[in-house]
C-alpha atoms as a PDB file:
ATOM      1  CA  UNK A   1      12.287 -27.092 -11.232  1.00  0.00           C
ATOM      2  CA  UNK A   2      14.060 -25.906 -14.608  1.00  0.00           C
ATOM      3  CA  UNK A   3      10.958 -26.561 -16.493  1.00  0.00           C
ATOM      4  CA  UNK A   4       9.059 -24.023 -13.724  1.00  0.00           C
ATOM      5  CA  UNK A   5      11.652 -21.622 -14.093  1.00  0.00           C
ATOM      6  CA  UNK A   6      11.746 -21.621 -18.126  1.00  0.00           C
ATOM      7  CA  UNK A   7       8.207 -20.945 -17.967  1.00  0.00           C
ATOM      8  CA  UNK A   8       8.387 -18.224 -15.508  1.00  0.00           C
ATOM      9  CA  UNK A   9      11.049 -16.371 -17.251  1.00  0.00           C
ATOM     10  CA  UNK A  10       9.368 -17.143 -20.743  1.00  0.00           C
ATOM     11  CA  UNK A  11      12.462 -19.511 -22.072  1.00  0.00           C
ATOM     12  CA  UNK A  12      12.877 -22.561 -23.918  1.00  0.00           C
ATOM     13  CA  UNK A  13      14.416 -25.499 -22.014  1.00  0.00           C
ATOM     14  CA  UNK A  14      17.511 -24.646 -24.325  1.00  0.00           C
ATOM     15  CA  UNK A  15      17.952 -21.031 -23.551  1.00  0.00           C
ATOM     16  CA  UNK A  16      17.478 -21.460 -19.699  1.00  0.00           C
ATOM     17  CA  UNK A  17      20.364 -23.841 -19.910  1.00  0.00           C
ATOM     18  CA  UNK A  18      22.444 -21.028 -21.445  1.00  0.00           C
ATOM     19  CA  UNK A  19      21.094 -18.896 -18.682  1.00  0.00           C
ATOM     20  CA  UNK A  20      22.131 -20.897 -16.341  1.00  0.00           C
ATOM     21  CA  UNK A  21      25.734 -21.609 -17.519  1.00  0.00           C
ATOM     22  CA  UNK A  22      26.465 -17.855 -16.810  1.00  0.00           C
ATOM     23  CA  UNK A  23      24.315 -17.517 -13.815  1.00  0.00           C
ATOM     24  CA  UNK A  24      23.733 -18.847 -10.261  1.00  0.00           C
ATOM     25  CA  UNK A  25      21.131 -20.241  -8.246  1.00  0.00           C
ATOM     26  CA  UNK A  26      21.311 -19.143  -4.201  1.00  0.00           C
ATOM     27  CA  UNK A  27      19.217 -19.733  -1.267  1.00  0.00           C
ATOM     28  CA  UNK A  28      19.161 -17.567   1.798  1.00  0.00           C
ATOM     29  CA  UNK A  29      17.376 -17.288   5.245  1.00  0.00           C
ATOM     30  CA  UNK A  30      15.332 -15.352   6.399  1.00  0.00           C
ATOM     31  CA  UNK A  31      16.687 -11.177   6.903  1.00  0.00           C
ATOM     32  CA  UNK A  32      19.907 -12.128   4.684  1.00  0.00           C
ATOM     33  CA  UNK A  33      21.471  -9.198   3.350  1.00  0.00           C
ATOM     34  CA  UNK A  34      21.602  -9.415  -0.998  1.00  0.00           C
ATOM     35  CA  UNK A  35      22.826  -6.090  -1.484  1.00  0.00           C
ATOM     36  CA  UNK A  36      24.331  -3.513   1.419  1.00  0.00           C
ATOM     37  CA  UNK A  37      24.154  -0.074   0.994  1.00  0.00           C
ATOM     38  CA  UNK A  38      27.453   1.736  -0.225  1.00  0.00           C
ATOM     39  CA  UNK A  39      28.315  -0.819  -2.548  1.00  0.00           C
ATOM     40  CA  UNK A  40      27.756  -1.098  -6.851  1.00  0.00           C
ATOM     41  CA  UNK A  41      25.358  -3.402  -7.639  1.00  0.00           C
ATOM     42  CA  UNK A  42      27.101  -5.645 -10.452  1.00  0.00           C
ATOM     43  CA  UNK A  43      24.083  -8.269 -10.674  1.00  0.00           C
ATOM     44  CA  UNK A  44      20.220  -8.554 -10.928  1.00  0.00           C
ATOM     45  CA  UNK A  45      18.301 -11.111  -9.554  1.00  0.00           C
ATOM     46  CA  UNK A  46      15.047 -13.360 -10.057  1.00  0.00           C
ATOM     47  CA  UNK A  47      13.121 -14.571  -7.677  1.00  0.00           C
ATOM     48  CA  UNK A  48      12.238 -18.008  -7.616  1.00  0.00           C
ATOM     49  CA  UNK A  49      10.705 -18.693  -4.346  1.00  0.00           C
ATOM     50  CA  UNK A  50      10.830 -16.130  -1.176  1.00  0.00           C
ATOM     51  CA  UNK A  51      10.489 -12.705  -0.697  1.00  0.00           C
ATOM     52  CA  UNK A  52      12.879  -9.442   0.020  1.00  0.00           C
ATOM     53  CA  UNK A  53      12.714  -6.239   0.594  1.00  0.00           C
ATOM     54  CA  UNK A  54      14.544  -2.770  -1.013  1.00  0.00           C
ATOM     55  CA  UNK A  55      14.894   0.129   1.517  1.00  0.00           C
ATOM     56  CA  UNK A  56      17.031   2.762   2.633  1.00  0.00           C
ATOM     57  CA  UNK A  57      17.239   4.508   6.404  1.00  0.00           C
ATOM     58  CA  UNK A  58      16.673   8.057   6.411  1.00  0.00           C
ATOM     59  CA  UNK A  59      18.815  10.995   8.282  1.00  0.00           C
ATOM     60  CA  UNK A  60      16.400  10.271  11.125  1.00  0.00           C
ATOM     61  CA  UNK A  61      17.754   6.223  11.146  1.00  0.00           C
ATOM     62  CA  UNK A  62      13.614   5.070  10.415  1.00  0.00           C
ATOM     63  CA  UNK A  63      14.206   2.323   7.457  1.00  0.00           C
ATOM     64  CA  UNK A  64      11.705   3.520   4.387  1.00  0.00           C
ATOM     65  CA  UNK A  65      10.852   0.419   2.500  1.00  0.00           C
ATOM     66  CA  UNK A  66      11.029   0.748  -1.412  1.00  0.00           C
ATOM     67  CA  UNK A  67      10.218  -2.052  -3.198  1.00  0.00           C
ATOM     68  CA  UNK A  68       8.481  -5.447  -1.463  1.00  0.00           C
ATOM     69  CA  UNK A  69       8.784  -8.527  -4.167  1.00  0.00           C
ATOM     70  CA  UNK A  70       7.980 -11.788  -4.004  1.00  0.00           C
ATOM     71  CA  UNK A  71       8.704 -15.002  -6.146  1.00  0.00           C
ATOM     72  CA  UNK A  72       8.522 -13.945  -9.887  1.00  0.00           C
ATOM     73  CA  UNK A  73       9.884 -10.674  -9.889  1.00  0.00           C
ATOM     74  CA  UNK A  74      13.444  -8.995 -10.978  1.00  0.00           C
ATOM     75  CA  UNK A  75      15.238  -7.082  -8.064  1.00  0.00           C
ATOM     76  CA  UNK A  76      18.229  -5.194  -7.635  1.00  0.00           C
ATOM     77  CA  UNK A  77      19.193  -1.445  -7.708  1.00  0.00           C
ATOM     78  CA  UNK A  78      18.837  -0.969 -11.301  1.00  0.00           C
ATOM     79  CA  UNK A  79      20.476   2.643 -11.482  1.00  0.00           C
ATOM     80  CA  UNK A  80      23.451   1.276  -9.649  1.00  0.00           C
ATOM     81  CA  UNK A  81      23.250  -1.960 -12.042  1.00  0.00           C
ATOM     82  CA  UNK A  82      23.816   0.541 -15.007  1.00  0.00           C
ATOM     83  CA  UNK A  83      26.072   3.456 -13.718  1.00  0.00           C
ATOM     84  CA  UNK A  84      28.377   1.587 -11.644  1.00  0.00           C
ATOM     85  CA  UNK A  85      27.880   3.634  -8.522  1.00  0.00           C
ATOM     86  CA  UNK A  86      27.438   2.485  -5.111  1.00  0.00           C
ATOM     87  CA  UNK A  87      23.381   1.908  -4.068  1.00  0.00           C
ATOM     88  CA  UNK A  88      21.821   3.793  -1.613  1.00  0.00           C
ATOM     89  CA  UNK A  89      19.622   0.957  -1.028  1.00  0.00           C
ATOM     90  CA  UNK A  90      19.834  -2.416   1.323  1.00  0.00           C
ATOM     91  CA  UNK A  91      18.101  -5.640  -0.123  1.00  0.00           C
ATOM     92  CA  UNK A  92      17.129  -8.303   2.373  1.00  0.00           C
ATOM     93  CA  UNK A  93      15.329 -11.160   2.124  1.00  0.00           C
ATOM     94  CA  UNK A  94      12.092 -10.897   4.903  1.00  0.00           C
ATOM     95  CA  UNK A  95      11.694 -15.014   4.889  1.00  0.00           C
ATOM     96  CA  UNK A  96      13.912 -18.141   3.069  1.00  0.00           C
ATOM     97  CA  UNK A  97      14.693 -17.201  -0.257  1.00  0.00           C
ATOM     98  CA  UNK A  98      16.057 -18.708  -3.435  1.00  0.00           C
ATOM     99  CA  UNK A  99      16.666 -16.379  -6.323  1.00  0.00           C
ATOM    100  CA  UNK A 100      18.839 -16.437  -9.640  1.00  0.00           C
ATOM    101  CA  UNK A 101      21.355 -14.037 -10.325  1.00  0.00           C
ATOM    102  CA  UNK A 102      22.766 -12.740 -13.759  1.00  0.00           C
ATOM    103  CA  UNK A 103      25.867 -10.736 -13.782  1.00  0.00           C
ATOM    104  CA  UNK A 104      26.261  -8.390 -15.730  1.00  0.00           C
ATOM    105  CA  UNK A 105      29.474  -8.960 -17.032  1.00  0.00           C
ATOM    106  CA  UNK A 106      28.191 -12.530 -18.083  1.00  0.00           C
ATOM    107  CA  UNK A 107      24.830 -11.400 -19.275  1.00  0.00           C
ATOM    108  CA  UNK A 108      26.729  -8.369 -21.145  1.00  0.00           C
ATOM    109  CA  UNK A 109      28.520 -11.904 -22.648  1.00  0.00           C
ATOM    110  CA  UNK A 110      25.579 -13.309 -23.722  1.00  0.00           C
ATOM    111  CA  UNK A 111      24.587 -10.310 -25.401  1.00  0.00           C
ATOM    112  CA  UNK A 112      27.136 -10.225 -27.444  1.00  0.00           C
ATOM    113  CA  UNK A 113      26.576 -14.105 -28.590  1.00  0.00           C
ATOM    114  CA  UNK A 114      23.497 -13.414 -29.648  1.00  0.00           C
ATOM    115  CA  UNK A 115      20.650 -11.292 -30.085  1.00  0.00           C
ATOM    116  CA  UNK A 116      17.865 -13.150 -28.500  1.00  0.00           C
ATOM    117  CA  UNK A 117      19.587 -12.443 -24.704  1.00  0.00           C
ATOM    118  CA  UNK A 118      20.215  -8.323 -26.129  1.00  0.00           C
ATOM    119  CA  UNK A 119      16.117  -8.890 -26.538  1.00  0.00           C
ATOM    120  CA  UNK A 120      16.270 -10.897 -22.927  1.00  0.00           C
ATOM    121  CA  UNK A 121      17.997  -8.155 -20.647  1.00  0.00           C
ATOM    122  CA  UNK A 122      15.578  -5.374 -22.840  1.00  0.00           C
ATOM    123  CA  UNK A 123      12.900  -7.635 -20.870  1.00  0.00           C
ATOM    124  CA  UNK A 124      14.129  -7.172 -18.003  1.00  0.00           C
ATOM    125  CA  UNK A 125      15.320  -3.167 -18.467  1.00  0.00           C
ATOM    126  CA  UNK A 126      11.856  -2.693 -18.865  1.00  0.00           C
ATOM    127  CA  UNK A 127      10.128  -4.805 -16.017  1.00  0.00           C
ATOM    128  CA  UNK A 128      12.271  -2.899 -13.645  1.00  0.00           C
ATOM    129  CA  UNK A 129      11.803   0.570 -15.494  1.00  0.00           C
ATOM    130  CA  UNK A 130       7.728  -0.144 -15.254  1.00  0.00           C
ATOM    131  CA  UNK A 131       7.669  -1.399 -11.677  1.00  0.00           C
ATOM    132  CA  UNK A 132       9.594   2.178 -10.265  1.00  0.00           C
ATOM    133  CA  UNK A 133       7.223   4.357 -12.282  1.00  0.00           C
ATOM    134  CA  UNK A 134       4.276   2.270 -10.885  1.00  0.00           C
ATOM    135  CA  UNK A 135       5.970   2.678  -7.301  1.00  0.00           C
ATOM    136  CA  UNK A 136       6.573   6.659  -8.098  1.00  0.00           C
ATOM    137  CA  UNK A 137       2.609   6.648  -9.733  1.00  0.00           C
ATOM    138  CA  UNK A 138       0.970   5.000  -6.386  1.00  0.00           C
ATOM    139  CA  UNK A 139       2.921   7.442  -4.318  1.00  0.00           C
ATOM    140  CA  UNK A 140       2.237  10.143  -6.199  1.00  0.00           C
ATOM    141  CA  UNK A 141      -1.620  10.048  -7.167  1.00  0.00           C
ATOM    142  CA  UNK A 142      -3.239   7.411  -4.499  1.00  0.00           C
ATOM    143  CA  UNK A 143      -4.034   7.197  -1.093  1.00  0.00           C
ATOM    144  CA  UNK A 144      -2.601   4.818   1.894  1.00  0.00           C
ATOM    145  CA  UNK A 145      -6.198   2.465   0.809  1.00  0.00           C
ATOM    146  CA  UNK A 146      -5.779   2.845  -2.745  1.00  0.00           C
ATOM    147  CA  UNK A 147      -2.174   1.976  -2.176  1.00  0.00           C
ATOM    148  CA  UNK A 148      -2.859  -0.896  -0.341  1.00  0.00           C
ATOM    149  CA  UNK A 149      -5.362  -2.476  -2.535  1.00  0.00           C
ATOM    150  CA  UNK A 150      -2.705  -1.690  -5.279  1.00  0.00           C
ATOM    151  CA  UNK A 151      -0.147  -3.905  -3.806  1.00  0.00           C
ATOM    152  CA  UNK A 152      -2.838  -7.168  -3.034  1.00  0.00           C
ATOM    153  CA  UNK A 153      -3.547  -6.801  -7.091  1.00  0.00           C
ATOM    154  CA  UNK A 154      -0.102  -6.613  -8.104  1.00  0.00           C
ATOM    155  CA  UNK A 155       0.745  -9.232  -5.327  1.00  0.00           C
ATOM    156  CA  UNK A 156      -1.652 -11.164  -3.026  1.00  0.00           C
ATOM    157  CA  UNK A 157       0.891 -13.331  -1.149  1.00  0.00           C
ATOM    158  CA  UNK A 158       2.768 -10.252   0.003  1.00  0.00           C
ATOM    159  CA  UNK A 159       0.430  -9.529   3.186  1.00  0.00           C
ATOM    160  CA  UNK A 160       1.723 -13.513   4.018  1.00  0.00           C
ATOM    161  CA  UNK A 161       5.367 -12.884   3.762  1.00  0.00           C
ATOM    162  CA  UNK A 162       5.806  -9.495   4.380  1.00  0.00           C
ATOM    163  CA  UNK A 163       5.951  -8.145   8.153  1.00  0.00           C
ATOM    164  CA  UNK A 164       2.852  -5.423   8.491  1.00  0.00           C
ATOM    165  CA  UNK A 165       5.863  -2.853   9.620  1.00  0.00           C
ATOM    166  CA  UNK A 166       7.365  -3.389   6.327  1.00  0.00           C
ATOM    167  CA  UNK A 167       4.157  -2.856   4.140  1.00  0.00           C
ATOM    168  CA  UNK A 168       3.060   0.066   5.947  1.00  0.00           C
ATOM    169  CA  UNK A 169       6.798   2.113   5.920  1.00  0.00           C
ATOM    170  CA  UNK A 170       6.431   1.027   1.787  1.00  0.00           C
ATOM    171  CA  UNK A 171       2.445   2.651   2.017  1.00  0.00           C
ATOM    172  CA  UNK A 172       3.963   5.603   3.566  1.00  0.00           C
ATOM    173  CA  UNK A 173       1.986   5.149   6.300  1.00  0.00           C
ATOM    174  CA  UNK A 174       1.636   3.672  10.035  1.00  0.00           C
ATOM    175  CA  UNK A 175       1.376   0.405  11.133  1.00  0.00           C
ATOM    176  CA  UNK A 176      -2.151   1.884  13.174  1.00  0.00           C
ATOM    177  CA  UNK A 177      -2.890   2.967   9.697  1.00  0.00           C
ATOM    178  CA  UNK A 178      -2.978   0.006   8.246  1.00  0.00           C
ATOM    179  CA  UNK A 179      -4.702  -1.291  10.334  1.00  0.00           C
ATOM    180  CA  UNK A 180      -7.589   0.328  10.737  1.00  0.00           C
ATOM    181  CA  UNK A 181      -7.473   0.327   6.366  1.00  0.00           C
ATOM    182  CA  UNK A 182      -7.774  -3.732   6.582  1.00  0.00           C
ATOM    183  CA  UNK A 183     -10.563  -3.356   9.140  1.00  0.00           C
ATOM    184  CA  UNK A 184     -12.211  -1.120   6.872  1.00  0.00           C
ATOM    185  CA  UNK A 185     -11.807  -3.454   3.656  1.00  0.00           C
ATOM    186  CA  UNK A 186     -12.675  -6.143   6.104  1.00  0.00           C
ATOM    187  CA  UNK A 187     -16.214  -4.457   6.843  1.00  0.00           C
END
């Protein structure tokens, strides 16, 4: 497993273990709440294996589905993660989960040991800057089907652990919607 995980997070077998000494490994089942809204997010996380949903619930109390991630990809509320104030958003997990989390007080620790982790949580600044400007750019200049075929490039396995409900609120669109988009495709 710690060989897997170097290799996924692009880390020698000696640096993980560094990693590792200031971070922890968690599993959760299925709809566990990670992060609740109203709260400061003090950590990121990695996941290894699972999947989760970011979303908040609008003034009309529908949930609006943000981000959908699977295993390989950094989550948290990243503006939250650097300001210090509370997260409008609620992270779940949508089936069993196991993720890594880094602190930030202990990866702000490692930083200052040396540069390589500075370089590390750069990485990982960025991954989460690129992923919410391709989230704003697929809203913005796509449609629903454009959208959708987006999201099975970036991330196949989401239509298998993802609830259809969830994937179409994070389209923007109905579940009917969707629908009749994979029957289309399907054609």
């Amino acid at each position: 497993m710690k060989q897997d995980l170097a290799v996924k997070l692009g880390l020698e077998t000696r640096r993980l273990e560094e990693l590792l000494a200031v971070s922890s490994i968690e599993k959760y089942s299925k709809n566990q709440l990670l992060l609740e809204s109203g709260t400061t997010c003090n950590r990121l996380g990695y996941i290894i294996e699972g999947s989760l949903r970011t979303y908040c619930i609008n003034s009309l109390g529908e949930e609006i589905s943000f981000l959908l991630q699977v295993n390989g990809d950094f989550f948290g509320d990243y503006e939250s993660y650097l300001t210090g104030k509370k997260s409008n958003f609620i992270i779940k997990t949508t089936l069993e989960s196991e993720v890594i989390w880094f602190g930030k007080t202990e990866l702000e620790q490692l930083m200052q040991t040396d540069q390589f982790w500075f370089l590390f949580s750069k990485k990982i600044s960025d991954i989460c800057f690129l992923e919410a400007k391709r989230r704003i750019e697929d809203l913005l200049f796509y449609s629903p089907e454009e959208r959708y075929l987006n999201l099975l490039n970036k991330s196949p396995e989401i239509i298998q652990k993802i609830p259809q409900k969830f994937i179409s609120s994070y389209l923007g669109i109905t579940s009917q919607s969707l629908s009749r988009i994979r029957k289309r495709l399907t054609e």
